[in-house]
C-alpha atoms as a PDB file:
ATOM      1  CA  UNK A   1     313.991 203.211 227.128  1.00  0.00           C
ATOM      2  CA  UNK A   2     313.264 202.707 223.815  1.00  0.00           C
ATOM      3  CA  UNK A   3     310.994 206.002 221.974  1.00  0.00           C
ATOM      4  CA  UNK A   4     307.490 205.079 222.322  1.00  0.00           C
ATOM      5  CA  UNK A   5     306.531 203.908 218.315  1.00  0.00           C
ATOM      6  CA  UNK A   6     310.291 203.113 217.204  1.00  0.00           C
ATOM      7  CA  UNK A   7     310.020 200.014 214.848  1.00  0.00           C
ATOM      8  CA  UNK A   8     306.773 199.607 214.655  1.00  0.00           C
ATOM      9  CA  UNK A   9     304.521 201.283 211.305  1.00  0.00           C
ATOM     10  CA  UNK A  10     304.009 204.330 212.728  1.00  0.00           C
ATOM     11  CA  UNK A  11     300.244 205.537 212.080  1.00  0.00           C
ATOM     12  CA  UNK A  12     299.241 209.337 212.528  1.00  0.00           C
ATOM     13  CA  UNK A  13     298.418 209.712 216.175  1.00  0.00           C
ATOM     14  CA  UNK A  14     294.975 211.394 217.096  1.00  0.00           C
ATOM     15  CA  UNK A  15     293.391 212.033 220.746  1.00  0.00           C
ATOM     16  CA  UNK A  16     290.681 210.303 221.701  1.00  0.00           C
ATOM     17  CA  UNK A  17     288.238 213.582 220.746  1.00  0.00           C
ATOM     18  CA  UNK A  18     289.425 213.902 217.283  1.00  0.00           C
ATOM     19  CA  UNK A  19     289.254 210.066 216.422  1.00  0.00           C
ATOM     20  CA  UNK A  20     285.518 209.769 217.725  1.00  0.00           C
ATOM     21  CA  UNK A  21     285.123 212.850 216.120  1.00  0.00           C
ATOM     22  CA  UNK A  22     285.555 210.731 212.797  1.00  0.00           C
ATOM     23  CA  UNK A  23     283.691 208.458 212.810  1.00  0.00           C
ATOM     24  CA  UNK A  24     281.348 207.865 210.953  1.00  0.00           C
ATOM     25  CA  UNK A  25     277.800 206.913 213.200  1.00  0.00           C
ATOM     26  CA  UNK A  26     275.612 206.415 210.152  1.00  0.00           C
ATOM     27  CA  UNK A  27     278.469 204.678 207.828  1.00  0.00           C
ATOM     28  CA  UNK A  28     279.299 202.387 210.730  1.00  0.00           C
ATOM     29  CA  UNK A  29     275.570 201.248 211.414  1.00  0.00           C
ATOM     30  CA  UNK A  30     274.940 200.975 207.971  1.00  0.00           C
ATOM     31  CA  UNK A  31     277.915 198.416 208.332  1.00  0.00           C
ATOM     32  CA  UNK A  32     276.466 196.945 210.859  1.00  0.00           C
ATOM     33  CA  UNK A  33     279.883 197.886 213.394  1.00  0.00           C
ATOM     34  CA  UNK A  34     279.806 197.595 216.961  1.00  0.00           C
ATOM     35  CA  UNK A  35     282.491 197.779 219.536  1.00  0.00           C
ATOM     36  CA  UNK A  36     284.466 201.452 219.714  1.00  0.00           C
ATOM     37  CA  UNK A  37     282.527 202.264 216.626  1.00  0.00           C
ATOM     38  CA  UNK A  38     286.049 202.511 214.680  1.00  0.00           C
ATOM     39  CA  UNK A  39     284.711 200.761 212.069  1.00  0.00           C
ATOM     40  CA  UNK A  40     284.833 203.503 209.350  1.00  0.00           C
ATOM     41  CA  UNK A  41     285.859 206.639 209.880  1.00  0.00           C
ATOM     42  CA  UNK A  42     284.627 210.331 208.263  1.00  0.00           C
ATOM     43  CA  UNK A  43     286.981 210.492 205.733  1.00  0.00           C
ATOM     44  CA  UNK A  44     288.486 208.744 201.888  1.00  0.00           C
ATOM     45  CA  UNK A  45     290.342 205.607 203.228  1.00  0.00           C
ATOM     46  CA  UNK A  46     293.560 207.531 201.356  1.00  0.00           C
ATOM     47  CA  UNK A  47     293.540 210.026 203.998  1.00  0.00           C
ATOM     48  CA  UNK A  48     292.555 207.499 207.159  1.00  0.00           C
ATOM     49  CA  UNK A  49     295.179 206.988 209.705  1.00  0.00           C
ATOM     50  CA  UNK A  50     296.698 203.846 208.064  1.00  0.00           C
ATOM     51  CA  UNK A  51     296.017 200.677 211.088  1.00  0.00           C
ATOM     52  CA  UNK A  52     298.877 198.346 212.325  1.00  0.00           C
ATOM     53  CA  UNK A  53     298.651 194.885 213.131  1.00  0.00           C
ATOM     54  CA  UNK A  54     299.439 193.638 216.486  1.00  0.00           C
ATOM     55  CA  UNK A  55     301.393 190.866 216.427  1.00  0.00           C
ATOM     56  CA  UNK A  56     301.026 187.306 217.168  1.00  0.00           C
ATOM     57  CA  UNK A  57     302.932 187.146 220.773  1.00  0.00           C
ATOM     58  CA  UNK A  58     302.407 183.204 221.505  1.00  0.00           C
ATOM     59  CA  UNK A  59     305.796 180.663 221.943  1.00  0.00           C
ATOM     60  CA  UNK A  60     305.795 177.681 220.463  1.00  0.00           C
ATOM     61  CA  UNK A  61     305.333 174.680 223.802  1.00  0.00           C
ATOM     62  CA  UNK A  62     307.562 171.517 223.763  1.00  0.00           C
ATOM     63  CA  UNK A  63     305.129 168.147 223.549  1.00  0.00           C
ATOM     64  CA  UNK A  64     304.256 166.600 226.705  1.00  0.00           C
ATOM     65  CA  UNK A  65     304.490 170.712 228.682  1.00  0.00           C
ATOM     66  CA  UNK A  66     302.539 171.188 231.142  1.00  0.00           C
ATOM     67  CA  UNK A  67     299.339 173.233 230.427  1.00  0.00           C
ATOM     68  CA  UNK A  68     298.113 174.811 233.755  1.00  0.00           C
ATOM     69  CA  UNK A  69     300.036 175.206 237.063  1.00  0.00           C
ATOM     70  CA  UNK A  70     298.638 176.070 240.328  1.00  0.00           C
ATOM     71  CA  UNK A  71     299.863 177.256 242.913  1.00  0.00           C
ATOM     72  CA  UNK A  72     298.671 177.602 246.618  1.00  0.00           C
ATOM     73  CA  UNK A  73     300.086 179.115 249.296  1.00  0.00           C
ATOM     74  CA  UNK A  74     300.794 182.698 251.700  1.00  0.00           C
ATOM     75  CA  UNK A  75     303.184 184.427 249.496  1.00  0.00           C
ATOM     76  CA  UNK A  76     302.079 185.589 246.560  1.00  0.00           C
ATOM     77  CA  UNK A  77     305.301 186.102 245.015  1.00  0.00           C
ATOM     78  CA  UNK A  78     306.465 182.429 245.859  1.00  0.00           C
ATOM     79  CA  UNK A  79     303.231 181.309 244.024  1.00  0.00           C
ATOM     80  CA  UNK A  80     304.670 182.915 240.354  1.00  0.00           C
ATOM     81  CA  UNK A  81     307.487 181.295 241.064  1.00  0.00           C
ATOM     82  CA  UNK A  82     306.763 177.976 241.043  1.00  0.00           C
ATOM     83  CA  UNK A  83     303.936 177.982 238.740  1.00  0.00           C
ATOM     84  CA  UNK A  84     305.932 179.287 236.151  1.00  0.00           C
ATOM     85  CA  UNK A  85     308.990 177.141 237.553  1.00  0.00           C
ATOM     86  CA  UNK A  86     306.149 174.236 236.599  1.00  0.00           C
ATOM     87  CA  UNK A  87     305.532 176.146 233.236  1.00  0.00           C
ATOM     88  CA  UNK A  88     308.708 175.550 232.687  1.00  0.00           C
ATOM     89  CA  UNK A  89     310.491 178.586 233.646  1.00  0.00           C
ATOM     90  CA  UNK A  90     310.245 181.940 232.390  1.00  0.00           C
ATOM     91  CA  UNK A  91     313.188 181.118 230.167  1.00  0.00           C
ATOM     92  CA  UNK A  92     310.789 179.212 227.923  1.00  0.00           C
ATOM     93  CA  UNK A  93     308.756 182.245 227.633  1.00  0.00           C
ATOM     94  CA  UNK A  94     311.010 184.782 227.560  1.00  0.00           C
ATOM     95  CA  UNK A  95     314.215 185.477 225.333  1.00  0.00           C
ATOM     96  CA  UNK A  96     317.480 187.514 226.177  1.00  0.00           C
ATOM     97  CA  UNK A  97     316.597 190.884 224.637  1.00  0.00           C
ATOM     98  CA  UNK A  98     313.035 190.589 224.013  1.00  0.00           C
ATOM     99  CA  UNK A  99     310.588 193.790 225.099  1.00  0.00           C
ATOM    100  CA  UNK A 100     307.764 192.686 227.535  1.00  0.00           C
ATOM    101  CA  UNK A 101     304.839 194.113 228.548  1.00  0.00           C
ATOM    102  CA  UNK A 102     302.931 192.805 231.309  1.00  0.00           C
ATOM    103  CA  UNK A 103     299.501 193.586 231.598  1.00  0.00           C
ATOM    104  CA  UNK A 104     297.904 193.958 235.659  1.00  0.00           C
ATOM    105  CA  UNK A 105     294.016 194.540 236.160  1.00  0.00           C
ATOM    106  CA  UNK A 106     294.454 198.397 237.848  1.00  0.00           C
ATOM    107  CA  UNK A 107     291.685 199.376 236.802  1.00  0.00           C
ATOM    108  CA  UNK A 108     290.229 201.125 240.127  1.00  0.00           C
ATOM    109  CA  UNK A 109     290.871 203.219 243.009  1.00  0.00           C
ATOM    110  CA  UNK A 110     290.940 200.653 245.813  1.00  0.00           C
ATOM    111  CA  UNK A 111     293.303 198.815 248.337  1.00  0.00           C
ATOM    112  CA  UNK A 112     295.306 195.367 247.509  1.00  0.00           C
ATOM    113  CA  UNK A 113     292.313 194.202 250.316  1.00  0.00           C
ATOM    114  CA  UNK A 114     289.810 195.084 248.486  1.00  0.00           C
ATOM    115  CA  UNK A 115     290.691 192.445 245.420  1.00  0.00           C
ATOM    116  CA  UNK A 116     289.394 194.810 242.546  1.00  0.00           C
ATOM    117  CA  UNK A 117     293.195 194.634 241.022  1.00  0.00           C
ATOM    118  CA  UNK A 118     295.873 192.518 240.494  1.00  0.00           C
ATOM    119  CA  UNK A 119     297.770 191.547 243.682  1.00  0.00           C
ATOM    120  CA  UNK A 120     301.020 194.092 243.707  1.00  0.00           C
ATOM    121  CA  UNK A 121     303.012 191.605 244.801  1.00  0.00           C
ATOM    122  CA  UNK A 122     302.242 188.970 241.952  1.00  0.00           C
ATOM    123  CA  UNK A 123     302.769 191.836 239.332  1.00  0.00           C
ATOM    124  CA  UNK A 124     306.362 192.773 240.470  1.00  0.00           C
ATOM    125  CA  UNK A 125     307.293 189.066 240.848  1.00  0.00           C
ATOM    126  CA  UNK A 126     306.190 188.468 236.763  1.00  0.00           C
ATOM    127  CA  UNK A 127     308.843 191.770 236.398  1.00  0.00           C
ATOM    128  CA  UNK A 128     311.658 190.231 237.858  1.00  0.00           C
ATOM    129  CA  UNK A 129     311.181 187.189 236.569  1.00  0.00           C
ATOM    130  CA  UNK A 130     310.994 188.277 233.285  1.00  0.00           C
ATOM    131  CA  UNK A 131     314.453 190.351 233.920  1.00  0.00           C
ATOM    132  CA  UNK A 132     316.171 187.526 235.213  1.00  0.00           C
ATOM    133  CA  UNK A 133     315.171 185.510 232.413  1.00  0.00           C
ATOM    134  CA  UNK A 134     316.846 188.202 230.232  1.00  0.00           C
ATOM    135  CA  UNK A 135     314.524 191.063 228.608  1.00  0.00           C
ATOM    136  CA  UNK A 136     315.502 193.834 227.699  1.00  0.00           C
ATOM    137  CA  UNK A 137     312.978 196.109 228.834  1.00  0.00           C
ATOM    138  CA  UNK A 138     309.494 195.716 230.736  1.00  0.00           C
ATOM    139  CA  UNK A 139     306.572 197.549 230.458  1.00  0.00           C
ATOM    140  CA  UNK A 140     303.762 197.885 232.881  1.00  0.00           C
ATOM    141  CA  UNK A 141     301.001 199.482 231.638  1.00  0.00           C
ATOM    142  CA  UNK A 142     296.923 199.357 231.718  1.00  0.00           C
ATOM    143  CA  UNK A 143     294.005 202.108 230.806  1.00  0.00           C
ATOM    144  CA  UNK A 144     292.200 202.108 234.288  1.00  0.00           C
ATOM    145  CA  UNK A 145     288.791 203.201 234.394  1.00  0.00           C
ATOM    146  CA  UNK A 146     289.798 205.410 237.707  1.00  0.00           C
ATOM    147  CA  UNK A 147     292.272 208.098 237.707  1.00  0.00           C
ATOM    148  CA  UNK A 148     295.139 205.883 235.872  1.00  0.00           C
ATOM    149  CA  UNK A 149     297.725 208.044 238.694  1.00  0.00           C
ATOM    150  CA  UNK A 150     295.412 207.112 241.763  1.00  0.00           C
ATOM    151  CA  UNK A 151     294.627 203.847 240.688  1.00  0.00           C
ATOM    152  CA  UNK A 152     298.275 202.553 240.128  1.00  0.00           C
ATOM    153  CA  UNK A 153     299.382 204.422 243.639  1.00  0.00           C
ATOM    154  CA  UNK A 154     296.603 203.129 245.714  1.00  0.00           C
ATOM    155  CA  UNK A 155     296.584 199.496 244.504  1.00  0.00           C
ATOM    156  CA  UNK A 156     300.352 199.536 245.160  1.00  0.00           C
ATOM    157  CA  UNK A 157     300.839 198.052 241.474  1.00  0.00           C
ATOM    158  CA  UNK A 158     302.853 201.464 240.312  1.00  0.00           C
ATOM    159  CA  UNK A 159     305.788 201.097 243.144  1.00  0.00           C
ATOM    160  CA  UNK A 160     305.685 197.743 242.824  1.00  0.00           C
ATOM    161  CA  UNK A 161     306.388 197.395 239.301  1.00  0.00           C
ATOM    162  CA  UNK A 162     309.105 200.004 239.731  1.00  0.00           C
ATOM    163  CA  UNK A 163     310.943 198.672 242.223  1.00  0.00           C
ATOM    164  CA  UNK A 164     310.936 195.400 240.677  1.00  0.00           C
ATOM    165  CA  UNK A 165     312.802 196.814 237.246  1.00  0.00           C
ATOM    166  CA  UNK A 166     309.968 197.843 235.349  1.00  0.00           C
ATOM    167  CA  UNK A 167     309.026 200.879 233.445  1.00  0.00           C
ATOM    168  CA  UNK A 168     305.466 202.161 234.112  1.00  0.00           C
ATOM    169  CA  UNK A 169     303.114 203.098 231.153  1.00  0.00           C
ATOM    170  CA  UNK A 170     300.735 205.472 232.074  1.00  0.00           C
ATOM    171  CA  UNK A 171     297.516 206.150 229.485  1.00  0.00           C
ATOM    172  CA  UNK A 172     297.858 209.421 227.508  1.00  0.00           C
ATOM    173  CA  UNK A 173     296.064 210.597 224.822  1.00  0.00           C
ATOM    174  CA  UNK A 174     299.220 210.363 222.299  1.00  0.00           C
ATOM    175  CA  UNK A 175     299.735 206.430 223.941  1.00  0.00           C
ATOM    176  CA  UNK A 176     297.758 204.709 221.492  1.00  0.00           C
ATOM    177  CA  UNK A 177     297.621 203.262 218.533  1.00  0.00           C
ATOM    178  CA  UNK A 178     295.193 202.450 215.610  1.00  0.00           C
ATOM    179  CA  UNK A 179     295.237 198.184 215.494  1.00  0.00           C
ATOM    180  CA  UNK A 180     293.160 196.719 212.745  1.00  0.00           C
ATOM    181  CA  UNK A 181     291.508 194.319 215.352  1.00  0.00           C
ATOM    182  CA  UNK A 182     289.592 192.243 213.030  1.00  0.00           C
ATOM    183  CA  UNK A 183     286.970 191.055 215.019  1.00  0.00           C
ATOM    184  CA  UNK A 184     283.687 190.482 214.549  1.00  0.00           C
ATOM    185  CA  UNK A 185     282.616 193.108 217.192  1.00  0.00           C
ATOM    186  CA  UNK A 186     285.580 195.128 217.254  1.00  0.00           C
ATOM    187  CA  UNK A 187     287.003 195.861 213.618  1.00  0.00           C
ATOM    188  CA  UNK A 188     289.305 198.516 214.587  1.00  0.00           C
ATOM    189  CA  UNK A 189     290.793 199.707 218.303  1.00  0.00           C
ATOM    190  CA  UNK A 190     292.721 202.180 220.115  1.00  0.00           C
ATOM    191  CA  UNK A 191     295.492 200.427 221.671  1.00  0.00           C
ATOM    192  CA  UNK A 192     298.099 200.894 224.109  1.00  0.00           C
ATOM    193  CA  UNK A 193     301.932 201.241 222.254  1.00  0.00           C
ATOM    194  CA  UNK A 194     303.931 199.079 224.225  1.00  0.00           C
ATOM    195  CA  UNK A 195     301.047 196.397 223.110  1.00  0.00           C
ATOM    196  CA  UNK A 196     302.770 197.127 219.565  1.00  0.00           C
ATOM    197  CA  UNK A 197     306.590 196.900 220.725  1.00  0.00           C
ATOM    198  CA  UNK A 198     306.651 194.098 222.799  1.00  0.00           C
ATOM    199  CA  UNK A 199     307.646 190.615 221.997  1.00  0.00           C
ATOM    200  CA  UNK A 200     306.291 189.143 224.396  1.00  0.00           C
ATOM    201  CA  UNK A 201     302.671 189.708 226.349  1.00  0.00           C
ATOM    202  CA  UNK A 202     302.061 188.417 229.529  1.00  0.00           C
ATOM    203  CA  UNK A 203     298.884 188.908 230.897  1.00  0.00           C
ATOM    204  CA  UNK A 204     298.230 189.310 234.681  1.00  0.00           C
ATOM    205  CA  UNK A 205     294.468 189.409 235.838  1.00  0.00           C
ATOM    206  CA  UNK A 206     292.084 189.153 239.172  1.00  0.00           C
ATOM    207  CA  UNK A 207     289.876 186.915 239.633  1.00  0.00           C
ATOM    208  CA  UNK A 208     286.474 188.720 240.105  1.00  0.00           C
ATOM    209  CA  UNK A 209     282.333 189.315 239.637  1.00  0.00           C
ATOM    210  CA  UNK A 210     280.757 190.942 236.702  1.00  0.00           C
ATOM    211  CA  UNK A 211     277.661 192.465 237.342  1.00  0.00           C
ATOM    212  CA  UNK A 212     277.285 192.508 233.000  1.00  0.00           C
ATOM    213  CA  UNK A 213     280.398 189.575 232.098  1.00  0.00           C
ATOM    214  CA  UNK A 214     279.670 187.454 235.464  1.00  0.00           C
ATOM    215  CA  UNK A 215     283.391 187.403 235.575  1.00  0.00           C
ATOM    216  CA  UNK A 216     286.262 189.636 234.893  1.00  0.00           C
ATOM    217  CA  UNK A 217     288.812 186.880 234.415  1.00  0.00           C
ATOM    218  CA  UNK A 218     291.570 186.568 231.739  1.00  0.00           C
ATOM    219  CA  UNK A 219     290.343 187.310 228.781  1.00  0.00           C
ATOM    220  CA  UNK A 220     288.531 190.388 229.565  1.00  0.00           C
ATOM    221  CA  UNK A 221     291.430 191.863 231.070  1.00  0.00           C
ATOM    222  CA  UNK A 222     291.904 193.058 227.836  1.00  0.00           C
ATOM    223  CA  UNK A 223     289.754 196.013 227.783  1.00  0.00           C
ATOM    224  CA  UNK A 224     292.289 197.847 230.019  1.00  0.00           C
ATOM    225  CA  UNK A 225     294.579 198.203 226.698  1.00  0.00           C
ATOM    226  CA  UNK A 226     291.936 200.135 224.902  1.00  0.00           C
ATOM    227  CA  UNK A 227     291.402 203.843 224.424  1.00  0.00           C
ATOM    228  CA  UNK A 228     288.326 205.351 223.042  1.00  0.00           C
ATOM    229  CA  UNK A 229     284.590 204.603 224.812  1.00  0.00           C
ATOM    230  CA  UNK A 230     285.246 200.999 225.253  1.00  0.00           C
ATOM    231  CA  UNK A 231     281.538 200.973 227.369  1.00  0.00           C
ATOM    232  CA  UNK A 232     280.621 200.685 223.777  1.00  0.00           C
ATOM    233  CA  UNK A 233     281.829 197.152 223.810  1.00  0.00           C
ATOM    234  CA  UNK A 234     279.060 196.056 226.191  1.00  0.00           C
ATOM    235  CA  UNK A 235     276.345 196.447 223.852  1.00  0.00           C
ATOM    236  CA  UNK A 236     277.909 192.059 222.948  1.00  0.00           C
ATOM    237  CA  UNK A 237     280.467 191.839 225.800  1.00  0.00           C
ATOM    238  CA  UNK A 238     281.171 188.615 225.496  1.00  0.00           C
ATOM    239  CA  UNK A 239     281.856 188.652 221.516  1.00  0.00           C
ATOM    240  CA  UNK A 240     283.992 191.650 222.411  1.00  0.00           C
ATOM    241  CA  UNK A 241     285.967 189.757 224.994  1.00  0.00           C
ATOM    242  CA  UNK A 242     286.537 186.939 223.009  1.00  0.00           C
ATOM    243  CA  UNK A 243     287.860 189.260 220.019  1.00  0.00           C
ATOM    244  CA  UNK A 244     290.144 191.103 222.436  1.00  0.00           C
ATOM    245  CA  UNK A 245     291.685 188.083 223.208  1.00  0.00           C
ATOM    246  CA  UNK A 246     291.884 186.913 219.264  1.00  0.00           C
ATOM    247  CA  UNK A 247     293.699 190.415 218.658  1.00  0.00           C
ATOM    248  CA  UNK A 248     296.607 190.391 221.220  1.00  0.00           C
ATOM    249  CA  UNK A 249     297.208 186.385 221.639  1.00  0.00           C
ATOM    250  CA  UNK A 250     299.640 186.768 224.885  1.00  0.00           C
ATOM    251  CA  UNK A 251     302.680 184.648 225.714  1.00  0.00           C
ATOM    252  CA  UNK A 252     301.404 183.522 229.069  1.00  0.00           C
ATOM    253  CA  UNK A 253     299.232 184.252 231.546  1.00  0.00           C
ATOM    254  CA  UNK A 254     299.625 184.639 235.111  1.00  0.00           C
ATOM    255  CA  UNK A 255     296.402 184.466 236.978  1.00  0.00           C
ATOM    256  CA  UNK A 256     296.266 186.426 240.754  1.00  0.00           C
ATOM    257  CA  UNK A 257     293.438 184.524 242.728  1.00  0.00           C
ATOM    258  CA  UNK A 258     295.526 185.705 246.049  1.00  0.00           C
ATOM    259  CA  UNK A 259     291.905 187.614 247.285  1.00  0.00           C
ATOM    260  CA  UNK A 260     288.720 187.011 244.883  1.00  0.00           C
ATOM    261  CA  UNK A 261     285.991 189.257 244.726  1.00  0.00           C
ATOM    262  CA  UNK A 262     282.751 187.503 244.818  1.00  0.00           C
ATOM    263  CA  UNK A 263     280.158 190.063 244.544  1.00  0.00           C
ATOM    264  CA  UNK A 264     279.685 193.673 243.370  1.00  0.00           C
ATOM    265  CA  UNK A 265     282.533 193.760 240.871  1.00  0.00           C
ATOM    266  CA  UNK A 266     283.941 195.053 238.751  1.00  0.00           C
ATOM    267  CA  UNK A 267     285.334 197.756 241.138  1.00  0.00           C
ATOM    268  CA  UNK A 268     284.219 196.167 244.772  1.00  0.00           C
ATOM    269  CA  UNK A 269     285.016 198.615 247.855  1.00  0.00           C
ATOM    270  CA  UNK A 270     283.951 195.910 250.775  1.00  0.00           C
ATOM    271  CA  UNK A 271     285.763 193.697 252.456  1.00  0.00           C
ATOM    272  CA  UNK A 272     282.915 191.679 253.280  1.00  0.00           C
ATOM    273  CA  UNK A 273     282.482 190.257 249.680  1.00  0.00           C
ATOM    274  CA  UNK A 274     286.124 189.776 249.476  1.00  0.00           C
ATOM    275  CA  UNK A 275     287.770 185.872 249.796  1.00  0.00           C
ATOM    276  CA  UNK A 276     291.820 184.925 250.484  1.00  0.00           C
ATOM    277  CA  UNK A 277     292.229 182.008 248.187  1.00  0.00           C
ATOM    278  CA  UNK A 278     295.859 182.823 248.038  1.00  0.00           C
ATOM    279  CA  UNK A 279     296.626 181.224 244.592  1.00  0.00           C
ATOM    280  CA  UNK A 280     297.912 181.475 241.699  1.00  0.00           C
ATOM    281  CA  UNK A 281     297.202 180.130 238.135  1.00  0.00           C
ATOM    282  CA  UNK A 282     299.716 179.807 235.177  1.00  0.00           C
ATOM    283  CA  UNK A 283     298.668 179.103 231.842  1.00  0.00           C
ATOM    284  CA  UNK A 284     298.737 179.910 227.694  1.00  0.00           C
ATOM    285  CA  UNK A 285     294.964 179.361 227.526  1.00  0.00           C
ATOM    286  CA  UNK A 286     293.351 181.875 228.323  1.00  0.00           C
ATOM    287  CA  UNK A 287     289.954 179.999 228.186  1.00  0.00           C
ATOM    288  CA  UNK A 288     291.159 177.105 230.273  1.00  0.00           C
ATOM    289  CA  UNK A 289     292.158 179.659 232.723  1.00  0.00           C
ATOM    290  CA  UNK A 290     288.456 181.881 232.390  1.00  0.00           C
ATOM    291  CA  UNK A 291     287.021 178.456 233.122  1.00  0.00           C
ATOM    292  CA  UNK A 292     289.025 177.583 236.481  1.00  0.00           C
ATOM    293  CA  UNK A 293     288.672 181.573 237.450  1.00  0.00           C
ATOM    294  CA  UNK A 294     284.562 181.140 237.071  1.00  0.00           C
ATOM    295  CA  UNK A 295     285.009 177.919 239.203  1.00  0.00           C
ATOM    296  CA  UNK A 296     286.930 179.904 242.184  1.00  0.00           C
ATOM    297  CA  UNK A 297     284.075 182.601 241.956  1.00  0.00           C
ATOM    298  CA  UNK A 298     281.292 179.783 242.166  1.00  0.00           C
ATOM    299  CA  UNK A 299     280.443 179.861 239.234  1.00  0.00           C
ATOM    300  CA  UNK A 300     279.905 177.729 236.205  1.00  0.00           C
ATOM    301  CA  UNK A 301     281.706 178.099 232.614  1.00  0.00           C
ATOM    302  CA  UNK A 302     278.743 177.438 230.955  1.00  0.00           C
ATOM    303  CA  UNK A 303     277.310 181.028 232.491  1.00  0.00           C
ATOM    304  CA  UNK A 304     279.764 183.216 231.221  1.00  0.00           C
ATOM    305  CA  UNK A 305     279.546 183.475 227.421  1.00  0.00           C
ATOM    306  CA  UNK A 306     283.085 184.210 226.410  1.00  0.00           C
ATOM    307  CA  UNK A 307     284.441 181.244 227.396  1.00  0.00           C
ATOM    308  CA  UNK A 308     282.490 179.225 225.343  1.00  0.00           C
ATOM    309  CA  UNK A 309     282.760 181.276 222.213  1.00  0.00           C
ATOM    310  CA  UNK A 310     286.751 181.559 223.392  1.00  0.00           C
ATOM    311  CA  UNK A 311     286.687 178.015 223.188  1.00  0.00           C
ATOM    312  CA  UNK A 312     284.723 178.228 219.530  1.00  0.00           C
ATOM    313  CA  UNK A 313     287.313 180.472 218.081  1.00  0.00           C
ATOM    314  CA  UNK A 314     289.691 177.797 219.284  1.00  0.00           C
ATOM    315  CA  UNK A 315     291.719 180.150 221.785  1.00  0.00           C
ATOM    316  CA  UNK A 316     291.378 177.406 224.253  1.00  0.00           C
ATOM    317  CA  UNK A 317     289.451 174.918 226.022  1.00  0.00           C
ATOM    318  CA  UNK A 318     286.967 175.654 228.492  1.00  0.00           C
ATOM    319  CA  UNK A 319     287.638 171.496 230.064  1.00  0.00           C
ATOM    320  CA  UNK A 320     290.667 173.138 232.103  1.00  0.00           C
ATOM    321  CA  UNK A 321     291.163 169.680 233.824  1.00  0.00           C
ATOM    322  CA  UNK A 322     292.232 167.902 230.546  1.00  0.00           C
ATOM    323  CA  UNK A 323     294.806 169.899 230.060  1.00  0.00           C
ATOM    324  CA  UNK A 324     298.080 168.365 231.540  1.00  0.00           C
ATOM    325  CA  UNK A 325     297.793 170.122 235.050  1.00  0.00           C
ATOM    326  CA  UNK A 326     300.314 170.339 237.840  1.00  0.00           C
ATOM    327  CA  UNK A 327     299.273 171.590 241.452  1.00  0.00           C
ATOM    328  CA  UNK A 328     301.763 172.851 244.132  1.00  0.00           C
ATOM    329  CA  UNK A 329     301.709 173.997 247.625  1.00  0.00           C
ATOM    330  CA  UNK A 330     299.297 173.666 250.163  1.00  0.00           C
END
């Protein structure tokens, strides 16, 4: 595997302590920063760690693609494959000898069941379809909020991702990198490295309640690639989500609906608010896709606030049924 930084502007690396350590709390208020509160940091800019830009990770669609594909049916894994297959194949997403990262919600302690993460079985089937399309390497990796080694052994997404090819990032405090983010929220962030690396981002949430957000859909799957006290960010969650999104721009999303959790989310724990839709969405809007994810949960687009300032920024559009749509399975 490629050494973790290799060909990428290489910032000095800090822990988490010594970069909130700089910062500077009256500085930032003064302007008027938010977010991780990496806005300005203790020291002349000369001597700051110098920030990287992440890099635009979208592909180019033929006219007349199809926008969103659907997928219902028992196997999870089957679903990928033809939504992508509908997509167009991961061919049109991914290159021979490009570096991918695909990015699961793992962000808890709990059971495939009990829907707070990404289906297993829809993560390793992104993997191998992204190796038999031709990459070169791909990286799993997300910041849970849990124990990052329980919560990628218990939700099954760690063996999963191994066995289908993949090489598992787990969060250390030398694993991130200082992104100038550029939001409005979120000026600079702590950011996972293979997030830098890649050439290609695919993005692989749940569907699932907010008690804060509403939802935790695709767009807000984004937190997990942050370091620092991203809790920070809720002070104008949706803003925040919507300038996560802006900063990494993914290649394609895959969204796992296989079990939905309808109440008491983020991190769930019973079955009882827990619903087998058993599909799966494929898209490159992210806000078409937050807008069909709300829909499966119940509830409206208009009631959770990034989507409509997703659609704003022009990162998508919240109408997911104008897009041209295919539906397969049952």
């Amino acid at each position: 595997m490629k050494a973790p930084g290799a060909g990428v502007p290489e910032p000095r690396l800090y822990t988490r302590r010594e970069l909130l350590t700089r910062v500077a709390g009256t500085a930032a208020a003064a302007a008027g920063a938010v977010g991780l509160g990496l806005a300005l940091v203790d020291r002349e800019p000369s001597a700051a760690p110098a920030p990287v830009r992440m890099k635009d990770h979208r592909v180019e669609r033929p006219a007349g693609a199809v926008g969103m594909a659907i997928a219902r049916g028992k196997d999870p894994a089957a679903n990928v494959r033809l939504a992508i297959e509908a997509m167009g194949g991961m061919g049109a997403f991914v290159k021979r000898g490009e570096r991918v990262v695909v990015k699961p919600n793992a962000g808890w302690n709990r059971l495939p069941e009990q829907a707070a993460n990404t289906d297993p079985e829809v993560v390793a089937e992104v993997v191998r379809l992204a190796l038999a399309a031709g990459a070169a390497q791909v990286w799993v990796t997300d910041n849970p909020v849990n124990s990052a080694d329980r919560c990628f052994a218990r939700s099954g997404i760690g063996e999963a991702a191994r066995r289908a090819g993949a090489a598992l990032v787990m969060p250390g405090a030398r694993d991130f990198r200082l992104v100038e983010a550029g939001g409005e929220t979120l000026r600079l962030a702590e950011v996972l490295w293979p997030l830098l690396e890649a050439d290609r981002v695919i993005n692989v949430p749940v569907v699932k309640q907010h008690g804060l957000s509403r939802a935790t859909l695709a767009m807000k799957n984004w937190y997990g690639v942050l370091g620092g006290h991203r809790a920070r960010l809720h002070q104008d969650i949706h803003r925040s989500v919507v300038d996560l999104a802006a900063m990494v721009r993914p290649t394609l999303t895959v969204m796992d609906a296989t079990r939905v959790l309808l109440a008491n989310g983020p991190s769930g724990g019973s079955l009882d608010d827990v619903k087998r839709l058993d599909t799966v969405a494929v898209s490159t809007d992210e806000v078409a896709l937050d807008a069909f994810g709300a829909s499966l949960l119940g509830i409206a687009p208009a009631e959770v606030g990034s989507i409509a300032l997703g659609e704003k920024a022009a990162l998508g559009r919240a109408d997911w049924r104008s897009l041209k749509l295919q539906e397969l399975g049952t």
